[in-house]
PDB file of N, CA and C in Angstrom:
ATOM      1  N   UNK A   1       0.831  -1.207   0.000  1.00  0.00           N
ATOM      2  CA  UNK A   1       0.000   0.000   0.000  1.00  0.00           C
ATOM      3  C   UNK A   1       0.869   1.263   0.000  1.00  0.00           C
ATOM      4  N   UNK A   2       2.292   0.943   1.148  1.00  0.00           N
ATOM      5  CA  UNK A   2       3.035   2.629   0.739  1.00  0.00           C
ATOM      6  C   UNK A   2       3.432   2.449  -0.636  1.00  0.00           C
ATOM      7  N   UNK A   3       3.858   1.272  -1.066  1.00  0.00           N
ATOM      8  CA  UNK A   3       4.783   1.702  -2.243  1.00  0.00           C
ATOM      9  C   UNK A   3       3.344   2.050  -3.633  1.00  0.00           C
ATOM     10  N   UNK A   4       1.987   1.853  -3.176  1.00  0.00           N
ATOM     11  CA  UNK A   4       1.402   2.331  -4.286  1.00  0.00           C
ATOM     12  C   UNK A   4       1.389   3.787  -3.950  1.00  0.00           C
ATOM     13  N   UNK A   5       1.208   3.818  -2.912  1.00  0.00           N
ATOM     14  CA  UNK A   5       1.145   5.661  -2.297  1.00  0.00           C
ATOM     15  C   UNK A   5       2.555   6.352  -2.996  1.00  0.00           C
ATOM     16  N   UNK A   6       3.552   6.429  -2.773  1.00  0.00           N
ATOM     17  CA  UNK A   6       4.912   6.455  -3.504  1.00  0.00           C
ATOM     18  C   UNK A   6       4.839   6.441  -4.655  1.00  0.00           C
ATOM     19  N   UNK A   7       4.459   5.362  -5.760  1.00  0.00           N
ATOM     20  CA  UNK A   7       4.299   5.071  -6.995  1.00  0.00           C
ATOM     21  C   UNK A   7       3.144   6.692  -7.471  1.00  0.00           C
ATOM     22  N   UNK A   8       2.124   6.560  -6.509  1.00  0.00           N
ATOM     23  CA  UNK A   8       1.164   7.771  -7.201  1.00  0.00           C
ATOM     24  C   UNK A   8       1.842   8.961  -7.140  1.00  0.00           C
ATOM     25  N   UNK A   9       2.609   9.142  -5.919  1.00  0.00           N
ATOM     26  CA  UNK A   9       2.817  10.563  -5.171  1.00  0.00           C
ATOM     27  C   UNK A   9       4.095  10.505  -7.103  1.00  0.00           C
ATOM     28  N   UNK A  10       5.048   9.815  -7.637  1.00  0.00           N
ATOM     29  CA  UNK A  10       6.031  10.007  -8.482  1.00  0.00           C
ATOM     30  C   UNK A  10       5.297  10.160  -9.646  1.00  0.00           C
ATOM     31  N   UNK A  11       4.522   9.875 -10.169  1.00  0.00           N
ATOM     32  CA  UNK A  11       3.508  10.056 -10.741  1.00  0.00           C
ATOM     33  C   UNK A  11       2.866  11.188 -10.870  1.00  0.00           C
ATOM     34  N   UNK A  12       2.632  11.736 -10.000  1.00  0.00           N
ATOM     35  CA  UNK A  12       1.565  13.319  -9.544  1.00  0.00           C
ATOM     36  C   UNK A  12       2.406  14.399  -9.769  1.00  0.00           C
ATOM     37  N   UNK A  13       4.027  14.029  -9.345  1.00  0.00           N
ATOM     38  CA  UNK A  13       5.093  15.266  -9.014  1.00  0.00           C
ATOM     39  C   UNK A  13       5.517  14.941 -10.705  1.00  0.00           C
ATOM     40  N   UNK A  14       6.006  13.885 -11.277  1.00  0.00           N
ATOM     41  CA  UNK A  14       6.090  14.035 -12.999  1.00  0.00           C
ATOM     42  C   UNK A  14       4.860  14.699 -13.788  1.00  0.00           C
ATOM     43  N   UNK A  15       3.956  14.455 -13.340  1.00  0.00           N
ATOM     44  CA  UNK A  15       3.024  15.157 -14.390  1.00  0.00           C
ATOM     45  C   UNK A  15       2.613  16.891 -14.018  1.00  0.00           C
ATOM     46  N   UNK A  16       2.733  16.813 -12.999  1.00  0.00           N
ATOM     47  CA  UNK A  16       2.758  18.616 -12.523  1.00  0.00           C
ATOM     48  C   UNK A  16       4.407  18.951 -12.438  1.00  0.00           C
ATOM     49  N   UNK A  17       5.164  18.608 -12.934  1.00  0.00           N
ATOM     50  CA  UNK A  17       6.534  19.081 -12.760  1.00  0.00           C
ATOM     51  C   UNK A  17       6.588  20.432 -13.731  1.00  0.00           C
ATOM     52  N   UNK A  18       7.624  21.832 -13.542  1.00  0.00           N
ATOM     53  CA  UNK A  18       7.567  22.307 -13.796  1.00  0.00           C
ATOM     54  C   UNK A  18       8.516  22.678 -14.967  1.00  0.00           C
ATOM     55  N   UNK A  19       8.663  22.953 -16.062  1.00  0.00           N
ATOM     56  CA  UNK A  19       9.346  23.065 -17.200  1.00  0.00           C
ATOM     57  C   UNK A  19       9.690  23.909 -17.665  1.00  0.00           C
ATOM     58  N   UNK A  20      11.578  24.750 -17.575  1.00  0.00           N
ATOM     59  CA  UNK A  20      11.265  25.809 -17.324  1.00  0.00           C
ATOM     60  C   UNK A  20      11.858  26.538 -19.002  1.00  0.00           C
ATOM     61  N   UNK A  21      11.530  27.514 -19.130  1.00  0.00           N
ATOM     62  CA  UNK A  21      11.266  27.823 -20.788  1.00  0.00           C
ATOM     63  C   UNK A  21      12.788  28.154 -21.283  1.00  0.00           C
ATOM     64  N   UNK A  22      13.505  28.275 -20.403  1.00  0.00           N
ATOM     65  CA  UNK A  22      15.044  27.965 -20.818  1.00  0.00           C
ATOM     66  C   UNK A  22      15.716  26.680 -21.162  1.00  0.00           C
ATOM     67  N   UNK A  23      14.710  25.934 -20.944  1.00  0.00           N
ATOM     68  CA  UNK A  23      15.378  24.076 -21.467  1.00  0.00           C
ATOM     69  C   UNK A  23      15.791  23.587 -22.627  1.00  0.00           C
ATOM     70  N   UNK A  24      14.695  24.409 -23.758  1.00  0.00           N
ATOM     71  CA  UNK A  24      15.445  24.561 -25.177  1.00  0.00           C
ATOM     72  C   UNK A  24      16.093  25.300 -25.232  1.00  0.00           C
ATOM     73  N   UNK A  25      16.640  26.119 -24.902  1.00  0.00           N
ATOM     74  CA  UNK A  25      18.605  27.140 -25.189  1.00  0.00           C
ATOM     75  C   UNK A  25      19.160  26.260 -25.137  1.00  0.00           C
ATOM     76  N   UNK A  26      20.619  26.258 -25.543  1.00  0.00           N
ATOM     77  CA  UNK A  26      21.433  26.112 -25.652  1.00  0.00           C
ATOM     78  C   UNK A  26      22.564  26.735 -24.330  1.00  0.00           C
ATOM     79  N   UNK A  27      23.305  25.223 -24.326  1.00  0.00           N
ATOM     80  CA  UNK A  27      24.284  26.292 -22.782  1.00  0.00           C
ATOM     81  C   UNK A  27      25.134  27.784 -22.841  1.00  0.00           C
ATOM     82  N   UNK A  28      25.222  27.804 -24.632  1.00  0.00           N
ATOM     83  CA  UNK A  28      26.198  28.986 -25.168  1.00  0.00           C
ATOM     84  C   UNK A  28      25.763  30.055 -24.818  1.00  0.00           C
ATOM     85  N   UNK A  29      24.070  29.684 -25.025  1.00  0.00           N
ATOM     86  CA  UNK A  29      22.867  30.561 -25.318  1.00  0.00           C
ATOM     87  C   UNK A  29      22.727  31.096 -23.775  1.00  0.00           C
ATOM     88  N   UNK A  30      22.380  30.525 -22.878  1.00  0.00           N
ATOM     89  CA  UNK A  30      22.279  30.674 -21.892  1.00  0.00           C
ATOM     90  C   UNK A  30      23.320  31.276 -21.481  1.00  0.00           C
ATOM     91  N   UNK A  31      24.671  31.218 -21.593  1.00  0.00           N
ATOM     92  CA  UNK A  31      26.340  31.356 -20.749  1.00  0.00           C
ATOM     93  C   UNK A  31      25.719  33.164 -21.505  1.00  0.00           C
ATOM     94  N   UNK A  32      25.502  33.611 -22.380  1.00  0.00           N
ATOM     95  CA  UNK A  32      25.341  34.668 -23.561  1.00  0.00           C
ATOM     96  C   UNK A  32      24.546  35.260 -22.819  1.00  0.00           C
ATOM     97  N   UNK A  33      23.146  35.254 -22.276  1.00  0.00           N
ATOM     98  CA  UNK A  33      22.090  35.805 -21.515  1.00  0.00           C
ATOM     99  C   UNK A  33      22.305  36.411 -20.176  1.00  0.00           C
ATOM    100  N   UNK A  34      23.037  35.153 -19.317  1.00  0.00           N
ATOM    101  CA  UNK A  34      24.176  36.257 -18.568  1.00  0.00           C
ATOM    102  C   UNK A  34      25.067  36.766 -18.913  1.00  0.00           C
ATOM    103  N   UNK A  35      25.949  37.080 -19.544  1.00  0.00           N
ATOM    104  CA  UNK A  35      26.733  37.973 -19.760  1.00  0.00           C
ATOM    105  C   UNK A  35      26.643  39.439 -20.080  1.00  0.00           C
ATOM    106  N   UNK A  36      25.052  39.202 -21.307  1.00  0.00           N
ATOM    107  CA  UNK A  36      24.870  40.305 -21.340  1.00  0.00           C
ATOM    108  C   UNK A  36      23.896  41.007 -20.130  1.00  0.00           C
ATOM    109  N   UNK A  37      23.475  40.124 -19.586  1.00  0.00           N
ATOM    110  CA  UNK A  37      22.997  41.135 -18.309  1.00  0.00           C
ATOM    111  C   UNK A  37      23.747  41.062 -17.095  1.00  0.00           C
ATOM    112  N   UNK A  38      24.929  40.716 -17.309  1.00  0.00           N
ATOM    113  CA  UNK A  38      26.663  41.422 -16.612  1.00  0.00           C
ATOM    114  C   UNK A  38      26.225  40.456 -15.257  1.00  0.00           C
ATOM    115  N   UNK A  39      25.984  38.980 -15.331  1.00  0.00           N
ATOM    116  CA  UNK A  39      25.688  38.153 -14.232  1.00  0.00           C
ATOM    117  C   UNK A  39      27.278  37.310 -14.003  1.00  0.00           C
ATOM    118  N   UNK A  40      27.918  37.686 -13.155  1.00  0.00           N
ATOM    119  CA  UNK A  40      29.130  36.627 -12.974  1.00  0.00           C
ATOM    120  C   UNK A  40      28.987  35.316 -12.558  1.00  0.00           C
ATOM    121  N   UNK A  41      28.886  34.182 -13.551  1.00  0.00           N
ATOM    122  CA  UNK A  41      28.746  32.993 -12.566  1.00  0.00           C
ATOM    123  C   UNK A  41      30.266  32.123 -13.153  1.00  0.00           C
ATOM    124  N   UNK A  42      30.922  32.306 -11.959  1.00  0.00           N
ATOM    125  CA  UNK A  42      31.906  31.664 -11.428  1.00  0.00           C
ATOM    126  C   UNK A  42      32.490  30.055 -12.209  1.00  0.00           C
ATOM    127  N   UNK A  43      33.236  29.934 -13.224  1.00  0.00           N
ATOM    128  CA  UNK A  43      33.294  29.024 -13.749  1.00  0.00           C
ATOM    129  C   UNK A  43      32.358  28.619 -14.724  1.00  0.00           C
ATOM    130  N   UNK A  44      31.427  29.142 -15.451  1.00  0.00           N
ATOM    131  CA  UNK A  44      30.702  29.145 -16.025  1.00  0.00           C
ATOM    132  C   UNK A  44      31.005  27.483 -17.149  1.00  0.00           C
ATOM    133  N   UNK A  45      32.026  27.890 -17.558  1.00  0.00           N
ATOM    134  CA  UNK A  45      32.205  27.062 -18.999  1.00  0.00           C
ATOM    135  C   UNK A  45      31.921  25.811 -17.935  1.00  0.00           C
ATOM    136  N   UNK A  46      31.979  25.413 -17.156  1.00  0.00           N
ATOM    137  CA  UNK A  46      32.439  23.837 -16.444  1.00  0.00           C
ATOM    138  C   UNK A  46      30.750  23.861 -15.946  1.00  0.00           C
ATOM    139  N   UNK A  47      29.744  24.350 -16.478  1.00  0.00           N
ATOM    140  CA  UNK A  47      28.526  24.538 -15.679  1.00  0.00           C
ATOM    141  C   UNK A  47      27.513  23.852 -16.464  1.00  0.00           C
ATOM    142  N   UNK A  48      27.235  22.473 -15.502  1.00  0.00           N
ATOM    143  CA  UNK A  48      25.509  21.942 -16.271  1.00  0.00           C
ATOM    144  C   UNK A  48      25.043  22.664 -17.262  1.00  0.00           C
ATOM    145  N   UNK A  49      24.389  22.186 -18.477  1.00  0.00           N
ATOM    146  CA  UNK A  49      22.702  22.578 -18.892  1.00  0.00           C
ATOM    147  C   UNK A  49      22.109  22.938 -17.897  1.00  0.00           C
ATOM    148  N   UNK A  50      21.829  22.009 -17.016  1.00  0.00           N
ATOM    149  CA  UNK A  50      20.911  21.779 -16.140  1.00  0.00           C
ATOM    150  C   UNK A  50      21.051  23.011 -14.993  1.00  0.00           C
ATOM    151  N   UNK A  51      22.100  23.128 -14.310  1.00  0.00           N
ATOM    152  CA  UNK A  51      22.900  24.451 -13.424  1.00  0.00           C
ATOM    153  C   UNK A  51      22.776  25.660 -14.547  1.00  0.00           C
ATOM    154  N   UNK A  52      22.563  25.776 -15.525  1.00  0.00           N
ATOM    155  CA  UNK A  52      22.695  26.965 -16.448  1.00  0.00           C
ATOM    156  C   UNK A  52      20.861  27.611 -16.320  1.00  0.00           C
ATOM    157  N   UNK A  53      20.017  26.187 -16.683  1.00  0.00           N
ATOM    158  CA  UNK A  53      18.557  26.656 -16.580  1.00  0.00           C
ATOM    159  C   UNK A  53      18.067  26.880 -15.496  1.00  0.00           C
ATOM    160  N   UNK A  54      18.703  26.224 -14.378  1.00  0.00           N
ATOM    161  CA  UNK A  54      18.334  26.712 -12.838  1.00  0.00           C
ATOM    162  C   UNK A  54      18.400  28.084 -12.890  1.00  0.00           C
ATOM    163  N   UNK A  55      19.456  29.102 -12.937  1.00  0.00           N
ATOM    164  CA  UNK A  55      20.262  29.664 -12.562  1.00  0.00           C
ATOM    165  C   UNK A  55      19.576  30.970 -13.141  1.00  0.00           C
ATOM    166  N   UNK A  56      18.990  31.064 -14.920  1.00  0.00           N
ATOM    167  CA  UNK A  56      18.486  31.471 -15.722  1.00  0.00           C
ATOM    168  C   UNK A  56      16.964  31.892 -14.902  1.00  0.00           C
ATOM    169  N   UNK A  57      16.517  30.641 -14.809  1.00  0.00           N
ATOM    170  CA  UNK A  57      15.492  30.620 -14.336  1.00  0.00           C
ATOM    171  C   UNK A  57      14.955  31.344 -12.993  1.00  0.00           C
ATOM    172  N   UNK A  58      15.989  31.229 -12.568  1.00  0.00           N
ATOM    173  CA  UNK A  58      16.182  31.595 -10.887  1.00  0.00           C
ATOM    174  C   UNK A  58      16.211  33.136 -11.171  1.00  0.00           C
ATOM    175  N   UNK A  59      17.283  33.861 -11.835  1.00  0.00           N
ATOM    176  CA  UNK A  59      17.083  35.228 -12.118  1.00  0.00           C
ATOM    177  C   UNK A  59      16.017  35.665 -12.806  1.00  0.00           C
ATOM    178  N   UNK A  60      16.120  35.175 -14.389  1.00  0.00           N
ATOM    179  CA  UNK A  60      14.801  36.063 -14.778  1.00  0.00           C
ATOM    180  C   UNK A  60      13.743  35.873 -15.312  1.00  0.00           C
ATOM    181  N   UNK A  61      13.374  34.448 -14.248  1.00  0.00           N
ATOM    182  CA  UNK A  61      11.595  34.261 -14.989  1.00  0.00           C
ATOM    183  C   UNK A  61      11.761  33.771 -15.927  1.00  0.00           C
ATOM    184  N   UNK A  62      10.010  33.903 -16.548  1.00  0.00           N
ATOM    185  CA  UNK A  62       9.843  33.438 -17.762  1.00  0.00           C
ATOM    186  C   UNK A  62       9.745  34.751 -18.765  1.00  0.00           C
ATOM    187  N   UNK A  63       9.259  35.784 -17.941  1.00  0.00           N
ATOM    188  CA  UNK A  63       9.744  36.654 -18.858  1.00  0.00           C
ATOM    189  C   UNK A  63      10.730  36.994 -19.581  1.00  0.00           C
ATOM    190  N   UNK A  64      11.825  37.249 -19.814  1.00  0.00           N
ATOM    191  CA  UNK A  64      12.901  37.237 -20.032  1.00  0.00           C
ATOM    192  C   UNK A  64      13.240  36.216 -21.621  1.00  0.00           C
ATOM    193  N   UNK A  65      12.971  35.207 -20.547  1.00  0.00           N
ATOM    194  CA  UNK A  65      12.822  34.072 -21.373  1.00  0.00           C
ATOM    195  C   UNK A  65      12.356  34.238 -23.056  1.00  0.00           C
ATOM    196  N   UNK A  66      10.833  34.504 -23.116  1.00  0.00           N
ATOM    197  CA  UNK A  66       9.988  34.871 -24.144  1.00  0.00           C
ATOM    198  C   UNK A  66      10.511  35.808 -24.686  1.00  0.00           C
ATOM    199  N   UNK A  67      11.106  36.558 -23.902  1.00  0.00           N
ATOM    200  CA  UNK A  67      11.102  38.292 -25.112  1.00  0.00           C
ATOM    201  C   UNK A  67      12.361  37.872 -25.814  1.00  0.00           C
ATOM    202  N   UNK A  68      13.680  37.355 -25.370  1.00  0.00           N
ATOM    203  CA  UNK A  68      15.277  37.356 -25.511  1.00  0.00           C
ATOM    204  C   UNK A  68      14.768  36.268 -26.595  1.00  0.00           C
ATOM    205  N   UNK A  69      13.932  35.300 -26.778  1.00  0.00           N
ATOM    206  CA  UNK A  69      14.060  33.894 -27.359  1.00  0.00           C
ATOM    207  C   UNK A  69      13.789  34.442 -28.519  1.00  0.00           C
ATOM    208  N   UNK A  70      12.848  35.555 -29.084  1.00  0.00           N
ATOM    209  CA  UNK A  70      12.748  36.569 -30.335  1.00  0.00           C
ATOM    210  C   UNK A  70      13.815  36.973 -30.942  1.00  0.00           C
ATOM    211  N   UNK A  71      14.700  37.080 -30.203  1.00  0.00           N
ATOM    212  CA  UNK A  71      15.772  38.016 -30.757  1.00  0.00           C
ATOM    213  C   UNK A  71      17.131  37.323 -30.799  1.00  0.00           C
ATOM    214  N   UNK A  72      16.997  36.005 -30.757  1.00  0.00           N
ATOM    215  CA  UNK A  72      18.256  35.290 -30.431  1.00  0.00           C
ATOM    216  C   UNK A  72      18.304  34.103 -31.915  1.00  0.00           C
ATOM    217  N   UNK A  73      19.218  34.456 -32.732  1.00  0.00           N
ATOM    218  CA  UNK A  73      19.414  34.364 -33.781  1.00  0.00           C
ATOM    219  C   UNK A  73      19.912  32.802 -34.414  1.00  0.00           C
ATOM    220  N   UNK A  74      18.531  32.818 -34.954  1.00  0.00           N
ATOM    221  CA  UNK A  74      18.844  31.228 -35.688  1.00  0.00           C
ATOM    222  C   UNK A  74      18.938  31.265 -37.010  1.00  0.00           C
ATOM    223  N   UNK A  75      19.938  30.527 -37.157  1.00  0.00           N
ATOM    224  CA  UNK A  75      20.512  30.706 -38.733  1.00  0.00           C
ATOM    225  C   UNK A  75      19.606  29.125 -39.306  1.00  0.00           C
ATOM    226  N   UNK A  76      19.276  29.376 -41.111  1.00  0.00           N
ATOM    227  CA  UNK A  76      19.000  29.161 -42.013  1.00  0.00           C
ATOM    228  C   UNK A  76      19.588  27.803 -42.158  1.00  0.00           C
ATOM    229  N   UNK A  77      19.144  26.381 -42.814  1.00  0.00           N
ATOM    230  CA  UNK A  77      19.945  25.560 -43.103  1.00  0.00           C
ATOM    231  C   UNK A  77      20.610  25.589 -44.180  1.00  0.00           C
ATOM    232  N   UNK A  78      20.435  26.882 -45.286  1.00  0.00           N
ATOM    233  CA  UNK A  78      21.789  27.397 -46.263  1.00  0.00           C
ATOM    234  C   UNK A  78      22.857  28.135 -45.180  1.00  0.00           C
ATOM    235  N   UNK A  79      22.666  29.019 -44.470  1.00  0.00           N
ATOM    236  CA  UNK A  79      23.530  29.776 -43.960  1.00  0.00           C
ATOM    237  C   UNK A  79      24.561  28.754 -42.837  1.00  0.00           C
ATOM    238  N   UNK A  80      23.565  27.381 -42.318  1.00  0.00           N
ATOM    239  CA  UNK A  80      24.528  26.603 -41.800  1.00  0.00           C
ATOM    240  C   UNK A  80      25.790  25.965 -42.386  1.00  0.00           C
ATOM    241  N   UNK A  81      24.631  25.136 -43.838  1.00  0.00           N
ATOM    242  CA  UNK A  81      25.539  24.733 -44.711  1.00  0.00           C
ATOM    243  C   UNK A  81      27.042  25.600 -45.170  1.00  0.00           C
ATOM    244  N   UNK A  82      26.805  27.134 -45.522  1.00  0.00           N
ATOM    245  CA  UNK A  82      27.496  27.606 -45.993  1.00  0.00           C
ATOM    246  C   UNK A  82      28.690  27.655 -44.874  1.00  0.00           C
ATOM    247  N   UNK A  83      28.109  28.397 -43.709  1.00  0.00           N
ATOM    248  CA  UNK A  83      29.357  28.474 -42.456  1.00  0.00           C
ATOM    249  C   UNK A  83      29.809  26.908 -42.505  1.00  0.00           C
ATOM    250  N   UNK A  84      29.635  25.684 -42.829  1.00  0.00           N
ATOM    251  CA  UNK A  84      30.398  24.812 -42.595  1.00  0.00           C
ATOM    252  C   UNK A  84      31.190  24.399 -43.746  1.00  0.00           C
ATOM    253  N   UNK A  85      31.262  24.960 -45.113  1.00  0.00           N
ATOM    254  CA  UNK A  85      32.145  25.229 -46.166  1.00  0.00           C
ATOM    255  C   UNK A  85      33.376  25.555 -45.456  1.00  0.00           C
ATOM    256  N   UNK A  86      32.639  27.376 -45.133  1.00  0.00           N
ATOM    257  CA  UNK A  86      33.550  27.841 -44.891  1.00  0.00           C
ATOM    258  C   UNK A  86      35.154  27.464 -43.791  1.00  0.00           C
ATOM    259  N   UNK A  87      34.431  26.504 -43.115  1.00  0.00           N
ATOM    260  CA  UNK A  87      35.326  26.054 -41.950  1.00  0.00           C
ATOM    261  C   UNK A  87      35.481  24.916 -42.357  1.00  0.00           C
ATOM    262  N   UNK A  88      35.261  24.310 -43.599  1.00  0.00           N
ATOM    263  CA  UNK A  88      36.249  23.269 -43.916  1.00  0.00           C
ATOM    264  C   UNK A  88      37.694  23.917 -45.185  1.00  0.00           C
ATOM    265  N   UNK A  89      37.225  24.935 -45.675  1.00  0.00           N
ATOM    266  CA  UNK A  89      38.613  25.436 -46.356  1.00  0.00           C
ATOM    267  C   UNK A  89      39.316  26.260 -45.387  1.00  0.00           C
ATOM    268  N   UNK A  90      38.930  26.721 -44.533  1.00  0.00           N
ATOM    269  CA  UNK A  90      39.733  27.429 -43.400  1.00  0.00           C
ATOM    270  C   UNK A  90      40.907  26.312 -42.784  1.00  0.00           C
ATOM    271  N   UNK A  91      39.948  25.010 -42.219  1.00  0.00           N
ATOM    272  CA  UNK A  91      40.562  24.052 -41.709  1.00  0.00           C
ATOM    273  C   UNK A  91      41.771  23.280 -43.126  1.00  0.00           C
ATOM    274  N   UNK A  92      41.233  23.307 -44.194  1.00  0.00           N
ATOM    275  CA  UNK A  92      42.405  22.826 -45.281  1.00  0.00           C
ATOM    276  C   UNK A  92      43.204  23.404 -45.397  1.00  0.00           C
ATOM    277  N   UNK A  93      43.369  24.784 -45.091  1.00  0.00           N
ATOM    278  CA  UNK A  93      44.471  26.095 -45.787  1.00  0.00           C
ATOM    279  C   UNK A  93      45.295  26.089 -44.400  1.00  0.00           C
ATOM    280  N   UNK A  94      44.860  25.332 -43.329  1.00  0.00           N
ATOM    281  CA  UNK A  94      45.604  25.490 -41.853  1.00  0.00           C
ATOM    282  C   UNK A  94      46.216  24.235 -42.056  1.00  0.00           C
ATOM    283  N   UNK A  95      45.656  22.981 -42.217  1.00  0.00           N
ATOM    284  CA  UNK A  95      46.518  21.839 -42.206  1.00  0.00           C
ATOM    285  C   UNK A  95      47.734  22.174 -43.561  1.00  0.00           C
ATOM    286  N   UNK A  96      47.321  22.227 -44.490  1.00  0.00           N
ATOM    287  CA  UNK A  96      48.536  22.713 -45.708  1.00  0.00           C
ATOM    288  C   UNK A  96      49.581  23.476 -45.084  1.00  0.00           C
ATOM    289  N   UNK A  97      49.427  24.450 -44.584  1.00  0.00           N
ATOM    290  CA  UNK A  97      50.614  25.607 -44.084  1.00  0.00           C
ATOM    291  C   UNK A  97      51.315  24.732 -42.882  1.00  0.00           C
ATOM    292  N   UNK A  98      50.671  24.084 -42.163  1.00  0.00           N
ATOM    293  CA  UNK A  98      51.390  23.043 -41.228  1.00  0.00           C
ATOM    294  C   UNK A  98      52.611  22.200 -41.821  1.00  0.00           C
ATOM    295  N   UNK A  99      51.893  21.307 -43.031  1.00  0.00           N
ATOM    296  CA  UNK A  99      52.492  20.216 -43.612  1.00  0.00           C
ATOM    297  C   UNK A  99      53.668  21.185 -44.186  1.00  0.00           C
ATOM    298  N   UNK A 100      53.327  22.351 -44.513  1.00  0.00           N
ATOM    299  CA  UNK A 100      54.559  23.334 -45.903  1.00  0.00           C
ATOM    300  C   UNK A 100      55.265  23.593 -44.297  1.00  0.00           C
ATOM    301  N   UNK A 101      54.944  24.174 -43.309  1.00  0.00           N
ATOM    302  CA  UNK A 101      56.176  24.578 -42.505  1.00  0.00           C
ATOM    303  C   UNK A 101      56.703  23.280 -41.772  1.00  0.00           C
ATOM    304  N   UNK A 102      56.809  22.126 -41.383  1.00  0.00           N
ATOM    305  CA  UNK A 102      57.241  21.035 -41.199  1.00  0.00           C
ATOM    306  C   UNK A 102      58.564  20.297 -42.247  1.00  0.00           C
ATOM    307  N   UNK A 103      57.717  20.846 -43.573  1.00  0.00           N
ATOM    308  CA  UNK A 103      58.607  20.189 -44.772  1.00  0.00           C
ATOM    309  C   UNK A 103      59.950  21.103 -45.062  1.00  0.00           C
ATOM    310  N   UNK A 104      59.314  22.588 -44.572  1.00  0.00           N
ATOM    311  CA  UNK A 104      60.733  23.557 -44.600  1.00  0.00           C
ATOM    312  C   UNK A 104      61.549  23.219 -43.697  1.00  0.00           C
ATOM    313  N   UNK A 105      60.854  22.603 -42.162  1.00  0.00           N
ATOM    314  CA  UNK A 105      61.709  22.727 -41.588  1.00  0.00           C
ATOM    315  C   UNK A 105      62.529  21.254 -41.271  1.00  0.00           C
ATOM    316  N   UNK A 106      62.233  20.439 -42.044  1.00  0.00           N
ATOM    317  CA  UNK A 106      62.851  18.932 -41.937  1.00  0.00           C
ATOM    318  C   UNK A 106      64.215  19.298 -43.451  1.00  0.00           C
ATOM    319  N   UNK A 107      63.748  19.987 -44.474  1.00  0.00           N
ATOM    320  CA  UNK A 107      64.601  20.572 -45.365  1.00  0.00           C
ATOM    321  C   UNK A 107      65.690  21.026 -45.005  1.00  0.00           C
ATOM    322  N   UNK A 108      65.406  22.198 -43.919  1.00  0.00           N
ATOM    323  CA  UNK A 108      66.521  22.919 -43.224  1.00  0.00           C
ATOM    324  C   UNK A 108      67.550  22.367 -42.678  1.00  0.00           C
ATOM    325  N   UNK A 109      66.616  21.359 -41.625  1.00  0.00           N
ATOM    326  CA  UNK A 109      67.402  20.125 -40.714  1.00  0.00           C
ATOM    327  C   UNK A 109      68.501  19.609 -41.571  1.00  0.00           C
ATOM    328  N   UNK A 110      68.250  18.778 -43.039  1.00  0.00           N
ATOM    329  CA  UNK A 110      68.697  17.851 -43.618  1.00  0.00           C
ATOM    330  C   UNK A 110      69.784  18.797 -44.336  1.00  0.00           C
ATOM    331  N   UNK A 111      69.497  19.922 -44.575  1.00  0.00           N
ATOM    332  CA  UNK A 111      70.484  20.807 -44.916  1.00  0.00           C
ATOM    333  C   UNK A 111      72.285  21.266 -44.236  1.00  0.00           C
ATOM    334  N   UNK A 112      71.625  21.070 -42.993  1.00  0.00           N
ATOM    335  CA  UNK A 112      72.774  21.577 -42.143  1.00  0.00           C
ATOM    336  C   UNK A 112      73.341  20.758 -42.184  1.00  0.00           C
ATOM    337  N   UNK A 113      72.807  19.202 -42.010  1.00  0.00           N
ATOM    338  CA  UNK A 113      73.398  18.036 -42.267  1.00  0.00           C
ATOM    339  C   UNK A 113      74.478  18.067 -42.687  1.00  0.00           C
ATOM    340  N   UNK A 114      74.547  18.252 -43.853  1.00  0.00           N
ATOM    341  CA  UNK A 114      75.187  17.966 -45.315  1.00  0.00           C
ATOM    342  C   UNK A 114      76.530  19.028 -45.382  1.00  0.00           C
ATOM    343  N   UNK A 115      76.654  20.107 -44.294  1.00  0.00           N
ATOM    344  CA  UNK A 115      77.546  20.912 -44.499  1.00  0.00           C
ATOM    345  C   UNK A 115      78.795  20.508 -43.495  1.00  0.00           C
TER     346      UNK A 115
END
């Protein structure tokens, strides 16, 4: 009989649990929301999702929430696509200059060698 009492009471507290409108952000998104409203939280980068929506939540409501979620900028699945072009020739033109300064400098090495 307790453990059906228990079973209902987990039951009652999941279905009235409260959901708070910062759960879809993002932690960036969130780390971004304080900052710009100049909130210091202490180690931030090392900080839950979960410690991020508390925390959010805890300061500014749901208001906050609604109005900032308007204005917080979601890119296009061309504009994704494109930014991830872009950071794969960024990333090619960085590995190349690696491999070219390695090869100068094993050249150099083999150079002195020889004298």
């Amino acid at each position: 009989d307790t453990l059906r009492q228990n079973a209902r009471r987990v039951v009652d507290d999941a279905r009235n649990q409260y959901i708070s409108p910062y759960e879809e952000w993002t932690s960036d998104e969130l780390r971004d929301l304080l900052v710009q409203y100049k909130i210091p939280i202490r180690d931030s980068s090392n900080a839950s999702h979960e410690m991020l929506v508390r925390i959010c939540d805890t300061v500014f409501g749901s208001e906050i929430a609604e109005s900032e979620k308007d204005s917080i900028r979601r890119y296009s699945l061309e504009d994704l696509v494109r930014m991830e072009a872009a950071v794969r020739v960024i990333q090619k033109a960085f590995f190349q200059r690696q491999v070219l300064k390695r090869q100068r400098y094993y050249h150099h090495q083999n150079q002195q060698h020889h004298y």
